[in-house]
Each structure stands twice: as C-alpha cells, then as structure tokens.
N, C-alpha and C. Protein backbone atom coordinates (compact mmCIF):
# COMPACT_ATOMS: atom_id res chain seq x y z
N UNK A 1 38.49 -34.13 -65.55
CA UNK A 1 39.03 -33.48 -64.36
C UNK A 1 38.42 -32.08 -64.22
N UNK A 2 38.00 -31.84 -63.31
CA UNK A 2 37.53 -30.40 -62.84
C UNK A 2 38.89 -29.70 -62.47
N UNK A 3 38.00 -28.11 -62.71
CA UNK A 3 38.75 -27.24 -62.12
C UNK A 3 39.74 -27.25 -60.66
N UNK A 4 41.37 -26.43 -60.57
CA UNK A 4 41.98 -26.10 -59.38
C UNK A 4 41.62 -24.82 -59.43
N UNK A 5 41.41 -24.36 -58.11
CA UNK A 5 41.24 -22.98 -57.78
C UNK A 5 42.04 -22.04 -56.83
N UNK A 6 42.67 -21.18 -56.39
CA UNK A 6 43.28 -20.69 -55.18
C UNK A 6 42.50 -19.30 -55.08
N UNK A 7 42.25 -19.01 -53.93
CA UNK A 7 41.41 -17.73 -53.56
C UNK A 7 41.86 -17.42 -52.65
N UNK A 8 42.55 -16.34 -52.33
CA UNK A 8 43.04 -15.61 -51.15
C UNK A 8 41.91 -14.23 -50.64
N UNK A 9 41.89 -14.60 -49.48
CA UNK A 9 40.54 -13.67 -48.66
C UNK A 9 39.00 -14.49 -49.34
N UNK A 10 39.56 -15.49 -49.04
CA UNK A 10 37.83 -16.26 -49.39
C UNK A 10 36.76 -17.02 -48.17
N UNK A 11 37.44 -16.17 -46.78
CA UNK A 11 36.64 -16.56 -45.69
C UNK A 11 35.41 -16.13 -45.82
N UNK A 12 35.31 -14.38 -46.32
CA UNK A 12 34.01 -13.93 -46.25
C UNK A 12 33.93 -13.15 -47.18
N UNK A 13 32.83 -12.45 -47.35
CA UNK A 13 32.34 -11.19 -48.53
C UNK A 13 32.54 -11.99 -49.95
N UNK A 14 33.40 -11.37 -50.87
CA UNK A 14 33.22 -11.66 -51.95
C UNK A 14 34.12 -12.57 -52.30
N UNK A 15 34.73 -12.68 -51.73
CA UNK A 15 35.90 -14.12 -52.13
C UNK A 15 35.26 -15.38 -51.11
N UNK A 16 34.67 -15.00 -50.52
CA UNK A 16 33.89 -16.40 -49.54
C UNK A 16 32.29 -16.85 -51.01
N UNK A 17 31.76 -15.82 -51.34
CA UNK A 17 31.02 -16.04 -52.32
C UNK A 17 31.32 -17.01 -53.42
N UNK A 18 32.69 -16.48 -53.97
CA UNK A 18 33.36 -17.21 -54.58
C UNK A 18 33.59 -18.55 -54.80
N UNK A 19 33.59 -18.55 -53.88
CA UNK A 19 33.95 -20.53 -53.26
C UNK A 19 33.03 -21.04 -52.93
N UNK A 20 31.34 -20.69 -52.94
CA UNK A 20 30.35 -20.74 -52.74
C UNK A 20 30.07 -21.36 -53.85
N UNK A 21 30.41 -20.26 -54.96
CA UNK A 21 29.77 -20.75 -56.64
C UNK A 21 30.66 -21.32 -57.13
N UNK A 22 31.78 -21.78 -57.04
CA UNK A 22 32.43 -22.88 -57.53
C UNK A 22 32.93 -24.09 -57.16
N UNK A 23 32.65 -23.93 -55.78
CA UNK A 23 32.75 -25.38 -55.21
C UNK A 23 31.49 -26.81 -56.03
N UNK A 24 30.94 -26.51 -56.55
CA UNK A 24 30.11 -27.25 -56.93
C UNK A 24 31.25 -27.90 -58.38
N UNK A 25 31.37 -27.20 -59.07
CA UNK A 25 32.28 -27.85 -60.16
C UNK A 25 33.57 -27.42 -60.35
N UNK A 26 34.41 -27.60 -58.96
CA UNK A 26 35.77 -27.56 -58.58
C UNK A 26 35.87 -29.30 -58.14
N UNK A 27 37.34 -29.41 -58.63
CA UNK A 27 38.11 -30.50 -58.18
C UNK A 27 38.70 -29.95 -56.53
N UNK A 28 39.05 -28.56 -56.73
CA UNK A 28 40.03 -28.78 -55.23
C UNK A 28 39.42 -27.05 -55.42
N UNK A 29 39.66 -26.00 -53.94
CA UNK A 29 39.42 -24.73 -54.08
C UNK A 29 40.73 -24.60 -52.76
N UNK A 30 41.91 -23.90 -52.70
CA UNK A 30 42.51 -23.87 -51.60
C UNK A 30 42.35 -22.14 -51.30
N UNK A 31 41.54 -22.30 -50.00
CA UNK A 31 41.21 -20.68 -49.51
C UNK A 31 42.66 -20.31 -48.37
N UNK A 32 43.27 -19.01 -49.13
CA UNK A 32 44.31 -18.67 -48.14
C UNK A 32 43.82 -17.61 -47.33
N UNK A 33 43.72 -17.25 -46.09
CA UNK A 33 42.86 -16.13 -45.23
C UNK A 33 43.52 -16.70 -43.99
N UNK A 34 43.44 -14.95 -43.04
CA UNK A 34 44.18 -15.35 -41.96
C UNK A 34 43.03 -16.34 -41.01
N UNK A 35 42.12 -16.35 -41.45
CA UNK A 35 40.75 -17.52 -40.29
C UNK A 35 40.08 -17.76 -41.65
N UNK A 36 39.31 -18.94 -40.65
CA UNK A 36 38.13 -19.44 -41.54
C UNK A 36 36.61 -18.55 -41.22
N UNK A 37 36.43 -17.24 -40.77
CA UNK A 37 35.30 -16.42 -40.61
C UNK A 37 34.13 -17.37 -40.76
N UNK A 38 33.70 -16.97 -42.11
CA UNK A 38 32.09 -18.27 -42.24
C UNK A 38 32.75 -19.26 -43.21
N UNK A 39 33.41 -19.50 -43.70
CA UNK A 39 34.30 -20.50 -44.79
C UNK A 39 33.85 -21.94 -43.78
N UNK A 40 33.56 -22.93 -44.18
CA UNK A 40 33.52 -24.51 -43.67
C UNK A 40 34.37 -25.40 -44.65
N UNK A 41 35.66 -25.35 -44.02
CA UNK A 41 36.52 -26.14 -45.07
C UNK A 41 35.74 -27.63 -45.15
N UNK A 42 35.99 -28.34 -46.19
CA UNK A 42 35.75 -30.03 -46.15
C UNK A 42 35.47 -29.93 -47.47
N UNK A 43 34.93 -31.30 -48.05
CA UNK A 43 34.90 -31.78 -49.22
C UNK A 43 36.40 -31.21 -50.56
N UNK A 44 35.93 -30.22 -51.31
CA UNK A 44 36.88 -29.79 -52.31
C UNK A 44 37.40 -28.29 -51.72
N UNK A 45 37.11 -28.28 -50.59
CA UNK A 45 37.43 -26.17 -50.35
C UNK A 45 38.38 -27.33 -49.02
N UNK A 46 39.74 -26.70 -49.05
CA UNK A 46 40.43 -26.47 -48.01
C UNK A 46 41.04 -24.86 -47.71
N UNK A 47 41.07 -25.09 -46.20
CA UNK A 47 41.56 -23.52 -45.65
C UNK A 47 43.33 -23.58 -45.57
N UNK A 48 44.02 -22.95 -45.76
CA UNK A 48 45.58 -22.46 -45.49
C UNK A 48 45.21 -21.46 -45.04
N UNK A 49 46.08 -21.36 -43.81
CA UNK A 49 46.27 -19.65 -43.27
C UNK A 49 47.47 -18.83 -43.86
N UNK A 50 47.04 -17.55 -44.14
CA UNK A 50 47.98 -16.78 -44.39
C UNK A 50 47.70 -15.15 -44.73
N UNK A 51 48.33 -14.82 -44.30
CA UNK A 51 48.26 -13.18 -43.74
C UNK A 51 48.85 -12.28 -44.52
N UNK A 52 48.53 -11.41 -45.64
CA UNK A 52 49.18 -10.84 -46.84
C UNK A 52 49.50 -9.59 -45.61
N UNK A 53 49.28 -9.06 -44.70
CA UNK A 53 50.06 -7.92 -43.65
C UNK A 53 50.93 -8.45 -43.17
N UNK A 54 51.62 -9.71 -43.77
CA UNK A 54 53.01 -9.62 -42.74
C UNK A 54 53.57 -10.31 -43.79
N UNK A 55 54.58 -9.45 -44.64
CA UNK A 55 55.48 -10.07 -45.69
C UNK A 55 56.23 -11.76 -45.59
N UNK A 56 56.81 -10.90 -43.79
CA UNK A 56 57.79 -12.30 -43.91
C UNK A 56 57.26 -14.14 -43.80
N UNK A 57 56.30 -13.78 -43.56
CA UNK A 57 55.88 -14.92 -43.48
C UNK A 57 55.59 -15.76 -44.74
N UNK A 58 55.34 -17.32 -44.84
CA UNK A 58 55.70 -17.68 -45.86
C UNK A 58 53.97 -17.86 -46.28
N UNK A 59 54.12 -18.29 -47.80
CA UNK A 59 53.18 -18.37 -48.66
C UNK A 59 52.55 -19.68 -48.33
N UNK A 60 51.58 -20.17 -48.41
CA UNK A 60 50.96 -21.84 -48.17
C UNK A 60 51.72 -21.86 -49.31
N UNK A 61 51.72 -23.67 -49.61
CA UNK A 61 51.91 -24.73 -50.81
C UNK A 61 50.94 -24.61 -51.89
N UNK A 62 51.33 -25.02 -52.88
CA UNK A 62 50.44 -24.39 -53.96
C UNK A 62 50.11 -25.77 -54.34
N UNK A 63 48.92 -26.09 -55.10
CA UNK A 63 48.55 -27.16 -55.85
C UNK A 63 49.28 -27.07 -57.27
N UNK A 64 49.20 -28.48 -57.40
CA UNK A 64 50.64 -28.54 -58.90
C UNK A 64 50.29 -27.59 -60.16
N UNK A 65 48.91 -27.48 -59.92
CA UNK A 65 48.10 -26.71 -61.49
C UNK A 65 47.08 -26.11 -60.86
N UNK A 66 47.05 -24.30 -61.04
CA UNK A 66 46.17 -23.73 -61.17
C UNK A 66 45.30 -23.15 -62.38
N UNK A 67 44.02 -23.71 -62.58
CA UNK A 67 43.31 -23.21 -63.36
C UNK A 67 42.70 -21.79 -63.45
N UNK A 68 42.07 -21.41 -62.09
CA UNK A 68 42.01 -19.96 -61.20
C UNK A 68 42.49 -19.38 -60.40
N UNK A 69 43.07 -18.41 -59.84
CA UNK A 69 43.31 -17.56 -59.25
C UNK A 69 42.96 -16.25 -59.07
N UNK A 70 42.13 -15.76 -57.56
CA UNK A 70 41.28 -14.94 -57.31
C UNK A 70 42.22 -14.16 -56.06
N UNK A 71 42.33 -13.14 -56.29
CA UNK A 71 42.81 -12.08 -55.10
C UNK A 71 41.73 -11.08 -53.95
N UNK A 72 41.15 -11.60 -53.03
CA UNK A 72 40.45 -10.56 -52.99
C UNK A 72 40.37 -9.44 -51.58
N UNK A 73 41.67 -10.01 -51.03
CA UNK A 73 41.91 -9.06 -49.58
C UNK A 73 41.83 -7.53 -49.98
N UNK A 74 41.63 -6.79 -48.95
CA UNK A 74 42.06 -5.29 -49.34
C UNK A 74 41.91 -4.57 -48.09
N UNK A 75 42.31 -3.38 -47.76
CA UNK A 75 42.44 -2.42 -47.18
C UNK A 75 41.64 -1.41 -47.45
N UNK A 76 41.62 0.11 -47.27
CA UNK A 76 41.05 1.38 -47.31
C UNK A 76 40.99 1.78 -46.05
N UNK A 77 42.11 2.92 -45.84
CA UNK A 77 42.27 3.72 -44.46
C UNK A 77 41.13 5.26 -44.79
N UNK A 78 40.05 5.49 -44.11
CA UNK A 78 39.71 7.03 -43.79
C UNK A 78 40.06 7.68 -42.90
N UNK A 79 40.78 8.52 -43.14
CA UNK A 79 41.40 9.41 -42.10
C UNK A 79 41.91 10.78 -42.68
N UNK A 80 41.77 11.62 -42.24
CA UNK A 80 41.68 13.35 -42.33
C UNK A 80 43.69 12.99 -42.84
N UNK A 81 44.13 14.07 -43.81
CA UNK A 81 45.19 14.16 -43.82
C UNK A 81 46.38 14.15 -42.97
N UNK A 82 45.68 15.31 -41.80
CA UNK A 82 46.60 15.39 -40.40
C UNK A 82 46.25 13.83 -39.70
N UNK A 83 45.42 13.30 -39.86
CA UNK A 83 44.93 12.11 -38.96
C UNK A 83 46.22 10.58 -39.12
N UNK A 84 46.64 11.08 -41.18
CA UNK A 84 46.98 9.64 -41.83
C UNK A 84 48.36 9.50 -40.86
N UNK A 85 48.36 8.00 -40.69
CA UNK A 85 50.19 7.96 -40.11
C UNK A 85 50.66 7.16 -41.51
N UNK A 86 52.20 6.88 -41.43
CA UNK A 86 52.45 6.36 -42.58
C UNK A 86 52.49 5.34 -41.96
N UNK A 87 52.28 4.38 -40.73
CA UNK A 87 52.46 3.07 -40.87
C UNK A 87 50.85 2.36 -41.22
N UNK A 88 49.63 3.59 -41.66
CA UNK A 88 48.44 3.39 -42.34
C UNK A 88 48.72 3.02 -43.59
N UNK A 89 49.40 4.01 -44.27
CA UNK A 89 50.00 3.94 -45.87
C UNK A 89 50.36 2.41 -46.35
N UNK A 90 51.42 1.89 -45.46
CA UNK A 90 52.54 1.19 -45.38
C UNK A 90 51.64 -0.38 -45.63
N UNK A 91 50.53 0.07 -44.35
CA UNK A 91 49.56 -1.51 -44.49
C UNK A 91 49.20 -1.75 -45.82
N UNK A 92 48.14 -0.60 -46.33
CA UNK A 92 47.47 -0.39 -47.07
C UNK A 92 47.90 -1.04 -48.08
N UNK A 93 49.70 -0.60 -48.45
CA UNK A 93 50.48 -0.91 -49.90
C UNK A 93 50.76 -2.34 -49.53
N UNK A 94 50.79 -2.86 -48.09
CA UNK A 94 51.26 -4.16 -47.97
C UNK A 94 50.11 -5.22 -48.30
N UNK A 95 49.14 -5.16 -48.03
CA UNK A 95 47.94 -6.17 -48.22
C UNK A 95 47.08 -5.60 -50.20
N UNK A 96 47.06 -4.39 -50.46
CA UNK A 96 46.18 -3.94 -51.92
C UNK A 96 47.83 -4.46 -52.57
N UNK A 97 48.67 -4.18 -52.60
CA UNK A 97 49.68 -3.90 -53.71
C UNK A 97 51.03 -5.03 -53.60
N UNK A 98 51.32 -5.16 -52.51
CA UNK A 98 52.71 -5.96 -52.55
C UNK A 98 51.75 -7.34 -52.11
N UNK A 99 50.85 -7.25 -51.11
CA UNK A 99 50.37 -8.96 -51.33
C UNK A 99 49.76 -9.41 -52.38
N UNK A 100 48.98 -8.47 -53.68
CA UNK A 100 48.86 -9.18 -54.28
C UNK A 100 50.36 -9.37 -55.51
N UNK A 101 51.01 -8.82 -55.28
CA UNK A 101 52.11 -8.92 -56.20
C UNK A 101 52.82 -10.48 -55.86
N UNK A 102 53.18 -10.44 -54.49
CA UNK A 102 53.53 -11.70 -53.87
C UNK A 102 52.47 -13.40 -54.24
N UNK A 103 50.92 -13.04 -54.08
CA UNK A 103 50.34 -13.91 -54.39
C UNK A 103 50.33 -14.04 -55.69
N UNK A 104 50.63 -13.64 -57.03
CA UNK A 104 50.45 -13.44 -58.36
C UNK A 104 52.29 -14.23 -58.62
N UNK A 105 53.57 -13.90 -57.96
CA UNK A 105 54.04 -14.31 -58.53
C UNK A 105 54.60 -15.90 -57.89
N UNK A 106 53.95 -16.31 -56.63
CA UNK A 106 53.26 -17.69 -56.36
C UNK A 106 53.14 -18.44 -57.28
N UNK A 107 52.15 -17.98 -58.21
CA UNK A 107 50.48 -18.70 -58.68
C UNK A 107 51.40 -18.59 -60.11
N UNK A 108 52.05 -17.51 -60.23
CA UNK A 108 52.16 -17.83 -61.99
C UNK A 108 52.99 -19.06 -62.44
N UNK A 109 54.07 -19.64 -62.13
CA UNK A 109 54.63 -20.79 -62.47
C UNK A 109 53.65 -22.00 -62.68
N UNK A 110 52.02 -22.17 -62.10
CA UNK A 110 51.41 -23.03 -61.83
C UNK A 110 50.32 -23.07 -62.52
N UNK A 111 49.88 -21.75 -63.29
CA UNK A 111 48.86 -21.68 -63.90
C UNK A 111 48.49 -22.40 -65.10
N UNK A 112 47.60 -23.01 -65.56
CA UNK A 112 47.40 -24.08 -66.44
C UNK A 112 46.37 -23.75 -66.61
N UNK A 113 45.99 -24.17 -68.36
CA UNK A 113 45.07 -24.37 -68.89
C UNK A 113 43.80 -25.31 -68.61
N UNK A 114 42.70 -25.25 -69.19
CA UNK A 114 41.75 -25.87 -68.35
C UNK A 114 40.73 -26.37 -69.62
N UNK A 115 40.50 -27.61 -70.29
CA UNK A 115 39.54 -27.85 -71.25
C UNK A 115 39.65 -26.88 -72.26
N UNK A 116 40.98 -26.41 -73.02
CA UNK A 116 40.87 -25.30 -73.86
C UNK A 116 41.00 -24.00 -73.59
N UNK A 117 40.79 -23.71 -71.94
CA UNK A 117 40.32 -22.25 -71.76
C UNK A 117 41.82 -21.87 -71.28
N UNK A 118 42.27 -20.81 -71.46
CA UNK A 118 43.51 -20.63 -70.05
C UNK A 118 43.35 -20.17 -68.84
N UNK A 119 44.20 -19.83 -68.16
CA UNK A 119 43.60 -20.24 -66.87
C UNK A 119 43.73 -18.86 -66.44
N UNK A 120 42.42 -18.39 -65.14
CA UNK A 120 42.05 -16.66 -65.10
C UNK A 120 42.42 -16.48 -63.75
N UNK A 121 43.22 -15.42 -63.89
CA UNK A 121 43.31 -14.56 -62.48
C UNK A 121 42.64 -13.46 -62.77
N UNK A 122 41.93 -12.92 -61.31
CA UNK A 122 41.06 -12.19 -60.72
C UNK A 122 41.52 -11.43 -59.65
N UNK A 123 41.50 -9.83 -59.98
CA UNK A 123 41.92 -9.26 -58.38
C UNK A 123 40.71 -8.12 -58.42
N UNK A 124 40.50 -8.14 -56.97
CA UNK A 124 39.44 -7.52 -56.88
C UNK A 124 39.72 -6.31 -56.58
N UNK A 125 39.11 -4.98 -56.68
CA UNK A 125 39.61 -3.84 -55.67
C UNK A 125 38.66 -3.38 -55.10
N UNK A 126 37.96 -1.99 -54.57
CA UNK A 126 37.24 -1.71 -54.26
C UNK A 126 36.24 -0.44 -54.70
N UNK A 127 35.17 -0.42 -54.24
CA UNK A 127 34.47 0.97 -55.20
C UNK A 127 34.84 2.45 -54.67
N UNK A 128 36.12 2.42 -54.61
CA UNK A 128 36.41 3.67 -54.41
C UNK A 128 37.83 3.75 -55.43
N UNK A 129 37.89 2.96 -56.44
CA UNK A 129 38.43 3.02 -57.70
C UNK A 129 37.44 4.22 -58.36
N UNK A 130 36.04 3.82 -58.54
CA UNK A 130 35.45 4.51 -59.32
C UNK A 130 35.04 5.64 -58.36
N UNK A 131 34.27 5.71 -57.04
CA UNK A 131 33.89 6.91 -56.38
C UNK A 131 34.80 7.33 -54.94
N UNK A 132 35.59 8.59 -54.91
CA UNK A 132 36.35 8.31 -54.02
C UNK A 132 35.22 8.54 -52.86
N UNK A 133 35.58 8.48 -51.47
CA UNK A 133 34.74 8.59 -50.15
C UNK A 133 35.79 9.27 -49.49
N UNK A 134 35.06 10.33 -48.54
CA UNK A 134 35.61 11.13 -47.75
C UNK A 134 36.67 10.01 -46.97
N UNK A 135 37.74 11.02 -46.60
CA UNK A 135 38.86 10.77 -45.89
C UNK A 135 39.64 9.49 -46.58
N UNK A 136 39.38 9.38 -47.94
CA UNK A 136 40.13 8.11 -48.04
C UNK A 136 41.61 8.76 -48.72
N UNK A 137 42.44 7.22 -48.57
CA UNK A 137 44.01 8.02 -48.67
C UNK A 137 44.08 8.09 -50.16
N UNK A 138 45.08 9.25 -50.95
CA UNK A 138 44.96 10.13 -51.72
C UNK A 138 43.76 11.03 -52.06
N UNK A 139 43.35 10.98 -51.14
CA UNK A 139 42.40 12.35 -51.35
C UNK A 139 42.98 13.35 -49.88
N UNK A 140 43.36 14.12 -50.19
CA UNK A 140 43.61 15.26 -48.83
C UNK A 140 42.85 15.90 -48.08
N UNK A 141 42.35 15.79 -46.80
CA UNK A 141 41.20 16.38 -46.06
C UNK A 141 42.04 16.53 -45.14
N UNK A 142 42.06 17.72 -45.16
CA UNK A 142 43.02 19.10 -43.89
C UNK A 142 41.94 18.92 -42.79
C-alpha cells in the first residue's frame, strides 16, 4: 500500500509542488484549497475546498489514515504601522496560526505509520521568519 497524504494550500507554489512530487508514489493525495488554481485533480490527487479565513466553516472529511500532512497556506500583511488595521492582524492569525492549529488537530487522530516510518507533518512558513521585509507586521514603520 502506498502512501495517504493531505496538503492544505496545494493548488499552487509550494504545496502545489508538493503534490507534483508525490503523486507518483501516493495511494491517495487530498488537496484542501479554496480553488483548484493550476492543481488538475484526477487519478490519486483529489481537490476539497476549504478556506482556513473563515473559521466557521467546516473542515473536508479526512481519509481513515494519514501518513503525511503538509500545511502550507499563509498570509504576510506590509503595511506602515499607522497603515496596519487590526482586522489585517486578525486574518493573518486566522489563516498562519489558528488554521493551522485547526488543520493539525483534524489530522492528528488519523495519523499513521507508514512501512516503519511514522507519519510527518509539515508546516511551512515564510522567509521572513529568517529576514524581516519592510512594513511587515511586528516590525513598526511610523
């Protein structure tokens, strides 16, 4: 049996990559994203929609056993201090921080081992972990 996979934000960039390089020796890949951008669901990649900016809404169905789990939506507001509103903040914490908290505690009841290995979650963030960039939030620009 091959690998289960779940990847949230795997329409495009680096979570669409994702499903690129493992669709080849995946059993199933279920991509959650609010569209299919360049994603071509069929064979082992199916699409679920779902939108980590809007809490209430519900989570797709999960496959019985996840082997992987990949997070890779995100946010980053630039905007001058006077510029930030807090319903910028608010997104930001809703899609980097509470969706992946929400998708993580989904996935954990389901996670399973895989040929020996256990099974890996992945969250991605962005390179302004390591270098900040003007106007980004917690940095203050009056």
């Amino acid at each position: 049996m091959q690998p289960t996979y779940v990847i949230a934000g795997g329409s495009r960039g680096i979570g669409l990559e994702l499903v690129r390089l493992l669709a080849a020796s995946a059993d199933r890949i279920d991509v959650w994203s609010r569209s299919t951008d360049d994603l071509v669901p069929g064979g082992v990649i199916r699409h679920l929609p779902c939108d980590f900016a809007a809490p209430e809404s519900p989570l797709p169905e999960l496959p019985d056993q996840i082997h992987g789990a990949v997070y890779c939506p995100g946010t980053i507001t630039l905007r001058s201090f006077r510029g930030l509103q807090l319903a910028d903040v608010r997104q930001d914490l809703e899609i980097n921080l509470l969706g992946a908290m929400r998708f993580l505690q989904a996935c954990q009841p389901r996670l399973a081992a895989h040929d020996g290995h256990p099974a890996s979650v992945v969250l991605f963030s962005t390179v302004a972990v390591r270098q900040g960039l003007p106007m980004q939030i917690g940095r203050a620009h009056v």
